[in-house]
Each structure stands twice: as structure tokens, then as C-alpha cells.
N, C-alpha and C. Protein backbone atom coordinates (compact mmCIF):
# COMPACT_ATOMS: atom_id res chain seq x y z
N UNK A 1 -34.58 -6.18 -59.11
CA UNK A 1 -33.18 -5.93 -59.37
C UNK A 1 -32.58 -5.22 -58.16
N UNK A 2 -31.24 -5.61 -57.67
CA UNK A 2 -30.49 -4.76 -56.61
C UNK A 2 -30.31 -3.71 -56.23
N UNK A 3 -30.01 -2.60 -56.08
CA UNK A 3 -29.24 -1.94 -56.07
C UNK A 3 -27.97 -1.82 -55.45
N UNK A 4 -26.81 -0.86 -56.31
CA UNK A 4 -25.65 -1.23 -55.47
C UNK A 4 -25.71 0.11 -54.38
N UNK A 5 -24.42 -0.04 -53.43
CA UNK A 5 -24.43 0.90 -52.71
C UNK A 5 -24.44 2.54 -52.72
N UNK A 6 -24.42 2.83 -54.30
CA UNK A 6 -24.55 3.95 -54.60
C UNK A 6 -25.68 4.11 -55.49
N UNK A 7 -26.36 3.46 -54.70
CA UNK A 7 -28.02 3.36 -55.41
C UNK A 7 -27.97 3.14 -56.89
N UNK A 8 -27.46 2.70 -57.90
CA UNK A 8 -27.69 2.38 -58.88
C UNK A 8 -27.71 0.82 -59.36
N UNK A 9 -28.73 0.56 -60.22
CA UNK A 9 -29.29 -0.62 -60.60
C UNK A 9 -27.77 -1.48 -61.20
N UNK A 10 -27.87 -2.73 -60.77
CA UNK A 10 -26.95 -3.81 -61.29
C UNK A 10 -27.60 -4.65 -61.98
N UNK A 11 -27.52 -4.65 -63.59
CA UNK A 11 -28.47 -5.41 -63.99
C UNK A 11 -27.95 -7.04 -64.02
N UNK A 12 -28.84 -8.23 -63.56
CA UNK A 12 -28.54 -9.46 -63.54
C UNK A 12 -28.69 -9.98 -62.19
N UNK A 13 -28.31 -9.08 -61.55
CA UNK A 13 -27.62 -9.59 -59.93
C UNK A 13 -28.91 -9.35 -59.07
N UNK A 14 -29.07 -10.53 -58.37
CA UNK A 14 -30.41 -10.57 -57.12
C UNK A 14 -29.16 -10.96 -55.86
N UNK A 15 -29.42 -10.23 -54.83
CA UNK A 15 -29.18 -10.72 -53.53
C UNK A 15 -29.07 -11.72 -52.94
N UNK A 16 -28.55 -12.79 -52.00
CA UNK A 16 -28.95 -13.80 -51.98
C UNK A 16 -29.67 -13.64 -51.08
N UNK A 17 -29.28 -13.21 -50.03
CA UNK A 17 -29.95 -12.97 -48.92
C UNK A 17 -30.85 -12.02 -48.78
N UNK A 18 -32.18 -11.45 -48.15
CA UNK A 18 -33.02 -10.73 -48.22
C UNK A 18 -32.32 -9.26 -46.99
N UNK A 19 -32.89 -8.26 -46.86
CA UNK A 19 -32.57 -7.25 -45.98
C UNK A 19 -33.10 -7.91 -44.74
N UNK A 20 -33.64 -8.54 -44.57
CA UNK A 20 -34.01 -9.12 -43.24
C UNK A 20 -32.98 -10.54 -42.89
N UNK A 21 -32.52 -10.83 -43.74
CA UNK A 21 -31.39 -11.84 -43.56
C UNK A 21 -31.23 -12.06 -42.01
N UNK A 22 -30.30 -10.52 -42.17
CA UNK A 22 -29.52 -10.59 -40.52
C UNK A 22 -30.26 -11.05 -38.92
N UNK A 23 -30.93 -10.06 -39.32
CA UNK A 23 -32.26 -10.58 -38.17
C UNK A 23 -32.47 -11.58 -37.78
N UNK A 24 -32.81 -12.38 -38.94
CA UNK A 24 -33.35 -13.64 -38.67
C UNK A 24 -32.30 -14.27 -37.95
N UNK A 25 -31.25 -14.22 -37.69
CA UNK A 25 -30.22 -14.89 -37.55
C UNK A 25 -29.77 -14.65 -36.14
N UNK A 26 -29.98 -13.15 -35.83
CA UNK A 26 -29.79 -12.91 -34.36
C UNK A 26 -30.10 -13.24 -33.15
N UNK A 27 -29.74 -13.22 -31.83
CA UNK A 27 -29.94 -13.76 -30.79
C UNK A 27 -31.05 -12.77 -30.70
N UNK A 28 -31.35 -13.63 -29.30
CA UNK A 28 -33.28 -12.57 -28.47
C UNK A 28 -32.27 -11.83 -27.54
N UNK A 29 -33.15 -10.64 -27.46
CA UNK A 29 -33.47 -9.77 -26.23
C UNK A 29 -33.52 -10.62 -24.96
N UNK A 30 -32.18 -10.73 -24.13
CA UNK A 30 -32.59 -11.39 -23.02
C UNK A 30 -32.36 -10.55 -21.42
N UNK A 31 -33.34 -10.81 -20.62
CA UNK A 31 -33.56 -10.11 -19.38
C UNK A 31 -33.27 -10.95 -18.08
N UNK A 32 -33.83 -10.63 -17.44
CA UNK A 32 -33.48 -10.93 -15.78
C UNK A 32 -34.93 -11.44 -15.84
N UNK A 33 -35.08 -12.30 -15.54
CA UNK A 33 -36.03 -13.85 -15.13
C UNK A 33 -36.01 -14.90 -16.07
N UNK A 34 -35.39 -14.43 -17.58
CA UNK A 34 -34.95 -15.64 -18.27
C UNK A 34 -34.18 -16.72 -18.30
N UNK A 35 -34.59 -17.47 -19.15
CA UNK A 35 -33.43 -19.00 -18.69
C UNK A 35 -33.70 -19.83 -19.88
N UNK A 36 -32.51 -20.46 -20.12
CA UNK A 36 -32.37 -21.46 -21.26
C UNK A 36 -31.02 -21.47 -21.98
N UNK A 37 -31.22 -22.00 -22.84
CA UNK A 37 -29.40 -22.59 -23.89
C UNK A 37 -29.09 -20.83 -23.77
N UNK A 38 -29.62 -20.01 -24.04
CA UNK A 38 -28.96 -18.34 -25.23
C UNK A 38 -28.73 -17.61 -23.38
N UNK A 39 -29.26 -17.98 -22.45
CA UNK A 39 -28.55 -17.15 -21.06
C UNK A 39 -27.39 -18.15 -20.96
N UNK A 40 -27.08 -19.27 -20.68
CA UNK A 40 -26.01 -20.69 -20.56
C UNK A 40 -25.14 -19.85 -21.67
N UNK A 41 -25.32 -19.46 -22.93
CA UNK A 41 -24.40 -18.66 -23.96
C UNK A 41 -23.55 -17.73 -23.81
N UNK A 42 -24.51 -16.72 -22.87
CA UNK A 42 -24.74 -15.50 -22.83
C UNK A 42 -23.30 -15.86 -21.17
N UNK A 43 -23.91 -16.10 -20.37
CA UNK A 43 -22.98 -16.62 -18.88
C UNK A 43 -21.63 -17.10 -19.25
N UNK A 44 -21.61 -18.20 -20.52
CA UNK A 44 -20.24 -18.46 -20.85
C UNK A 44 -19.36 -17.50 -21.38
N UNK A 45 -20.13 -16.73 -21.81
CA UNK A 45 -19.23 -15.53 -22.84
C UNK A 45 -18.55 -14.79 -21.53
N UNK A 46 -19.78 -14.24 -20.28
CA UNK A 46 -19.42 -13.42 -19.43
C UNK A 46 -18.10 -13.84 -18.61
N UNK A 47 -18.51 -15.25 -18.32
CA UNK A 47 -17.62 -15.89 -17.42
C UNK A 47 -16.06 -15.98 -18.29
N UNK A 48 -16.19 -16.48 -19.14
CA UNK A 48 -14.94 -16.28 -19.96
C UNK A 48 -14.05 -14.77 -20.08
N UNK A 49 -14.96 -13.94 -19.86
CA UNK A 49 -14.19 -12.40 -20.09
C UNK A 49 -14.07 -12.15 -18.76
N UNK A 50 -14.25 -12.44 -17.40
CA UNK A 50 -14.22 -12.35 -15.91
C UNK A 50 -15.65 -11.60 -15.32
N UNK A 51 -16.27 -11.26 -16.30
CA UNK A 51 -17.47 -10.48 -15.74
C UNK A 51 -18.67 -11.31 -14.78
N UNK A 52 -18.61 -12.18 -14.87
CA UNK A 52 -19.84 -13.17 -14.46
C UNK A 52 -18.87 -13.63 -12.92
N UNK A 53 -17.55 -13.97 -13.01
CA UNK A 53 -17.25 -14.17 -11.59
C UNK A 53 -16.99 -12.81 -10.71
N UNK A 54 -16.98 -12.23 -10.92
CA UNK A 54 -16.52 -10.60 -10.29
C UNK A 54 -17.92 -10.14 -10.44
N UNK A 55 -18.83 -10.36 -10.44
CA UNK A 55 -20.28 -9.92 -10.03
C UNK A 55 -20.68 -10.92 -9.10
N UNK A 56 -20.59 -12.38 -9.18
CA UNK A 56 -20.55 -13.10 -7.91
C UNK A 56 -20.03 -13.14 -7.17
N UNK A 57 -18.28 -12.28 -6.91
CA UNK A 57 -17.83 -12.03 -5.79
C UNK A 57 -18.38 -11.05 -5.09
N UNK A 58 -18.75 -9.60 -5.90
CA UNK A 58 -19.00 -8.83 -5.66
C UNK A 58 -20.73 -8.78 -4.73
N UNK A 59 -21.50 -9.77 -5.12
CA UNK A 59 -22.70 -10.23 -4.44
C UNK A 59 -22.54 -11.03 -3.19
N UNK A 60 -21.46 -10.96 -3.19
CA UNK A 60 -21.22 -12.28 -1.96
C UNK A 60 -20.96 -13.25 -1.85
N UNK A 61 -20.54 -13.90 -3.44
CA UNK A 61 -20.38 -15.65 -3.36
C UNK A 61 -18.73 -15.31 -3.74
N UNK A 62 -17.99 -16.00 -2.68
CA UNK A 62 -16.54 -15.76 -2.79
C UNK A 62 -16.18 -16.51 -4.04
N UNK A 63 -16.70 -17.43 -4.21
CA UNK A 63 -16.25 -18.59 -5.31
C UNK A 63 -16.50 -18.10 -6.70
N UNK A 64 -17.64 -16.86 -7.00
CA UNK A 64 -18.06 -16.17 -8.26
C UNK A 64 -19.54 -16.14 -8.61
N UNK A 65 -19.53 -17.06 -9.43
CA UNK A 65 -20.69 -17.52 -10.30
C UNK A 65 -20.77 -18.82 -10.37
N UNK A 66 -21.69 -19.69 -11.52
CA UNK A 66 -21.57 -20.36 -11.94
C UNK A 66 -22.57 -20.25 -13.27
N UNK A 67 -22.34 -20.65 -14.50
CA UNK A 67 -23.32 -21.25 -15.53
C UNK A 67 -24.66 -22.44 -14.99
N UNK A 68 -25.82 -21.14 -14.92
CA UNK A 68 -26.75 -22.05 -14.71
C UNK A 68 -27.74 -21.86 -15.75
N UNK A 69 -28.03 -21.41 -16.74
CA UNK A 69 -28.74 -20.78 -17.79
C UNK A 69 -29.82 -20.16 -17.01
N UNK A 70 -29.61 -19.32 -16.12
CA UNK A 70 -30.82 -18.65 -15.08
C UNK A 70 -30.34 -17.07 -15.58
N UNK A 71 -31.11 -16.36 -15.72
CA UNK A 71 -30.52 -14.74 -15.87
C UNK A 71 -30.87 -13.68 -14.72
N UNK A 72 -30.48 -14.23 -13.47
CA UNK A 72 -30.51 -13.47 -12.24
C UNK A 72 -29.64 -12.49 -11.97
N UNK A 73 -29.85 -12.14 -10.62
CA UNK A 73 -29.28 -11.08 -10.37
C UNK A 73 -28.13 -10.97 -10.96
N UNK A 74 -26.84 -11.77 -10.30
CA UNK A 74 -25.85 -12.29 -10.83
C UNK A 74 -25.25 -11.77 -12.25
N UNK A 75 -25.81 -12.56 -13.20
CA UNK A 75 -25.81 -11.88 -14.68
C UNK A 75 -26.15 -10.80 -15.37
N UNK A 76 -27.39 -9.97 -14.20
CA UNK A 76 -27.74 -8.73 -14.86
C UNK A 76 -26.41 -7.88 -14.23
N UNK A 77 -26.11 -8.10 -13.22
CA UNK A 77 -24.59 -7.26 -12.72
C UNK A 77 -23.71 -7.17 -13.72
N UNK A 78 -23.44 -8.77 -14.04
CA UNK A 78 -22.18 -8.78 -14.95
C UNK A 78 -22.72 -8.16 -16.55
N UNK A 79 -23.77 -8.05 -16.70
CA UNK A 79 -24.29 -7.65 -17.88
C UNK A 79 -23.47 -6.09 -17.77
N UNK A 80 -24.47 -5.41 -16.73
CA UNK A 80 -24.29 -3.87 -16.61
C UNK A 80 -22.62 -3.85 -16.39
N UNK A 81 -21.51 -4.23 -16.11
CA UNK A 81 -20.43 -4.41 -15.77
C UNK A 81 -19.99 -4.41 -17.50
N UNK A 82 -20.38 -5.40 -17.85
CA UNK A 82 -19.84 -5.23 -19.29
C UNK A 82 -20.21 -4.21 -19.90
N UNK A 83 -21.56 -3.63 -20.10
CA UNK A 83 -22.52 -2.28 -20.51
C UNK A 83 -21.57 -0.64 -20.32
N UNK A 84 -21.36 -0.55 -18.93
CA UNK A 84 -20.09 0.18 -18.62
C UNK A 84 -18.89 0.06 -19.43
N UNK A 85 -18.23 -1.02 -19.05
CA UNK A 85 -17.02 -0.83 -19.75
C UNK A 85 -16.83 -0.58 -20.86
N UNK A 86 -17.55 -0.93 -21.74
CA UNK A 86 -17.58 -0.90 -23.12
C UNK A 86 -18.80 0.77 -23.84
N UNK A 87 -18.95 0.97 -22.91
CA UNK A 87 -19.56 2.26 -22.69
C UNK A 87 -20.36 2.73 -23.83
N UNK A 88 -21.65 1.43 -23.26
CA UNK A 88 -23.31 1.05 -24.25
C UNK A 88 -24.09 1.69 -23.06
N UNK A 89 -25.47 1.51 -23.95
CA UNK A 89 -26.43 2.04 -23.03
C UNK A 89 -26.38 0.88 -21.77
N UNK A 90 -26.53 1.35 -20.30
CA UNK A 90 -26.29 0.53 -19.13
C UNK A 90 -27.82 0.17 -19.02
N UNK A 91 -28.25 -1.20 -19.12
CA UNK A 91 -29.96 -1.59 -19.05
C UNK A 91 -30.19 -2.90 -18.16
N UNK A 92 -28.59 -3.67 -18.09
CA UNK A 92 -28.81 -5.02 -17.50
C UNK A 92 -29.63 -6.27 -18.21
N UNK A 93 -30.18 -5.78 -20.09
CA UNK A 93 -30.86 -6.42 -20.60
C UNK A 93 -29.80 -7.00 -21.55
N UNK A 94 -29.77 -7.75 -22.18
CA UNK A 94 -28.66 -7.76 -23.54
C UNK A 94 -29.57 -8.30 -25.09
N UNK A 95 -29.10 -6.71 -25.26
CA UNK A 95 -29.89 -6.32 -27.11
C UNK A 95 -29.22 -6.62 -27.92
N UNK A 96 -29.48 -6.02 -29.07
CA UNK A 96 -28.63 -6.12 -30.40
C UNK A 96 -26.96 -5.82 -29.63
N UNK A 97 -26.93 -4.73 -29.44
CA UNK A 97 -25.96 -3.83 -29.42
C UNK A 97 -24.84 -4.49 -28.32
N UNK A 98 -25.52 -5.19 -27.32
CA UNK A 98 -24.42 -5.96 -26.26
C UNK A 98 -23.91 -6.69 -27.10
N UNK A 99 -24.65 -8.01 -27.81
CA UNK A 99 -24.55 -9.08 -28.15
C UNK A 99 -23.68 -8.87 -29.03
N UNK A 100 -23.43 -7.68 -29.80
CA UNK A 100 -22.22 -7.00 -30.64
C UNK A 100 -20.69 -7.11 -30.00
N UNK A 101 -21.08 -6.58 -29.07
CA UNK A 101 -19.71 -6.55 -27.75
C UNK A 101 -19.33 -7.84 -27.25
N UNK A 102 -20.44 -8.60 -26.80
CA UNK A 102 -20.02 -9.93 -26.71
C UNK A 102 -19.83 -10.84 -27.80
N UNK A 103 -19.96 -10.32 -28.79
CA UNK A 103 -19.12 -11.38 -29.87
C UNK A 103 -17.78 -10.60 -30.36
N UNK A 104 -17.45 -9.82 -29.71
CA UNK A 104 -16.23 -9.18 -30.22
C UNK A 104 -15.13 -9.67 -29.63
N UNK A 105 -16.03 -10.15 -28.41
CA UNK A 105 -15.21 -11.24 -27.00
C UNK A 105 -14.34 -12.99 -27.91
N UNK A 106 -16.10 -13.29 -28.63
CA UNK A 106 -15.55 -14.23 -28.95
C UNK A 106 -15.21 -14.70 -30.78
N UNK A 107 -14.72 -13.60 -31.26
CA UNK A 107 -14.57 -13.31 -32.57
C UNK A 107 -13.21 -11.94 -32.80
N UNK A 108 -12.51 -11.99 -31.77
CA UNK A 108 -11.72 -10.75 -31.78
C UNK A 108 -11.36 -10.24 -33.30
N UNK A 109 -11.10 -11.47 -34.22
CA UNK A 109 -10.17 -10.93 -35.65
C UNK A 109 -11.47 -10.29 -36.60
N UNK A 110 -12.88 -10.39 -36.64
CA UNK A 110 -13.42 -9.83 -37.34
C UNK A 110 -14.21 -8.14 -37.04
N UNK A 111 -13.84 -7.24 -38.26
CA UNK A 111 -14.26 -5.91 -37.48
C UNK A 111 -15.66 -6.07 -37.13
N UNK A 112 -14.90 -4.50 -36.10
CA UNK A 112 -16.44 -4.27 -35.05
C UNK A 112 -17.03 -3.28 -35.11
N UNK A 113 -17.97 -3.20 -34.75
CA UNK A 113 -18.43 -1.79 -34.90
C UNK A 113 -17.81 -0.35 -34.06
N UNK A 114 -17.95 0.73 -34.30
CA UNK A 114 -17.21 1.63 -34.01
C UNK A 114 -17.44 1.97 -32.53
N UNK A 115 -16.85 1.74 -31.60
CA UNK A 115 -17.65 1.99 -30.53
C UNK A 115 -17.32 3.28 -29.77
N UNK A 116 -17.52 3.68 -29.31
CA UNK A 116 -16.95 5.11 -28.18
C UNK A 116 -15.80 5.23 -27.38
């Protein structure tokens, strides 16, 4: 049987979803030597908010970036660039807690978590 949020039993009612629900559902922990569809994700989100070309200018490529699903230098910049602004722990990795920020990018109307 459930409980509701003030810890008391609801009799009838099962959950649908388990406490691990969410999890299951979440993106990976991604770093600097990774590559595949969830960095290509991860690059579009950046590039869309300006972070991914303003770390490739800032490296030296006048032109920016580009989406290559590679998680190089490049992206760990624009990572920490976003990490800053939004003023998360700065790691250049993207955890739970970025991936929060970057869907706030692409989900503006639903609340967010409280941030600093």
C-alpha cells in the first residue's frame, strides 16, 4: 500500500510507477572522451543556447563548433560555461543536476528546480 505525502496509508491506491521510475528514465553521466546520439543531444542543446559556439570561438575556431557527437575539449568548455552561469557545481561532466538545466533550455514552461 502507498503512502501519501504525509506518510499516511491510502487504502486501495498502488503507484504506478515504482520510486526508481525516474532513474530509469534519465540520461548517463557524460564526460570528455565520450561520443554517441546523448553527446550529439547534449551539443544540440549547447549549441542552441550559444554555449557550444562561444567555446569554439573562444578555442580558436572562428566559425564555433560543430555537432559531432564527440565530447571534447570543445564541449567540456561549453559544459563548464553553462555550469557557471547557472551556478552548479563547475566539473565539465554533465550529471543529474546539468541535465536539469539543460532541459530547462528545452522545456522553459515546466517548473524547475530551485536554483541559486
Amino acid at each position: 500500500m502507498a503512502r501519501s505525502l504525509n506518510g499516511s496509508q491510502l487504502p486501495g491506491w498502488e503507484p504506478i510507477l515504482g520510486d526508481s521510475a525516474y532513474t530509469d528514465f534519465t540520461l548517463p553521466t557524460l564526460r570528455q572522451g565520450d561520443r554517441g546520439r546523448n553527446v550529439q543531444l547534449l551539443q544540440r542543446i549547447l549549441q542552441d543556447n550559444g554555449f557550444l559556439g562561444a567555446a569554439g570561438v573562444r578555442l580558436g575556431n572562428p566559425r564555433g563548433a560543430i555537432v559531432d557527437g564527440i565530447f571534447g575539449a570543445v564541449t567540456v568548455s561549453a559544459v563548464r560555461d553553462l555550469q557557471r552561469r547557472y551556478r552548479i557545481p563547475v566539473t565539465g561532466r554533465v550529471n543529474p543536476t546539468t541535465w536539469e538545466v539543460l532541459d530547462m533550455h528545452e522545456n522553459p514552461y515546466r517548473s524547475p528546480l530551485p536554483w541559486k
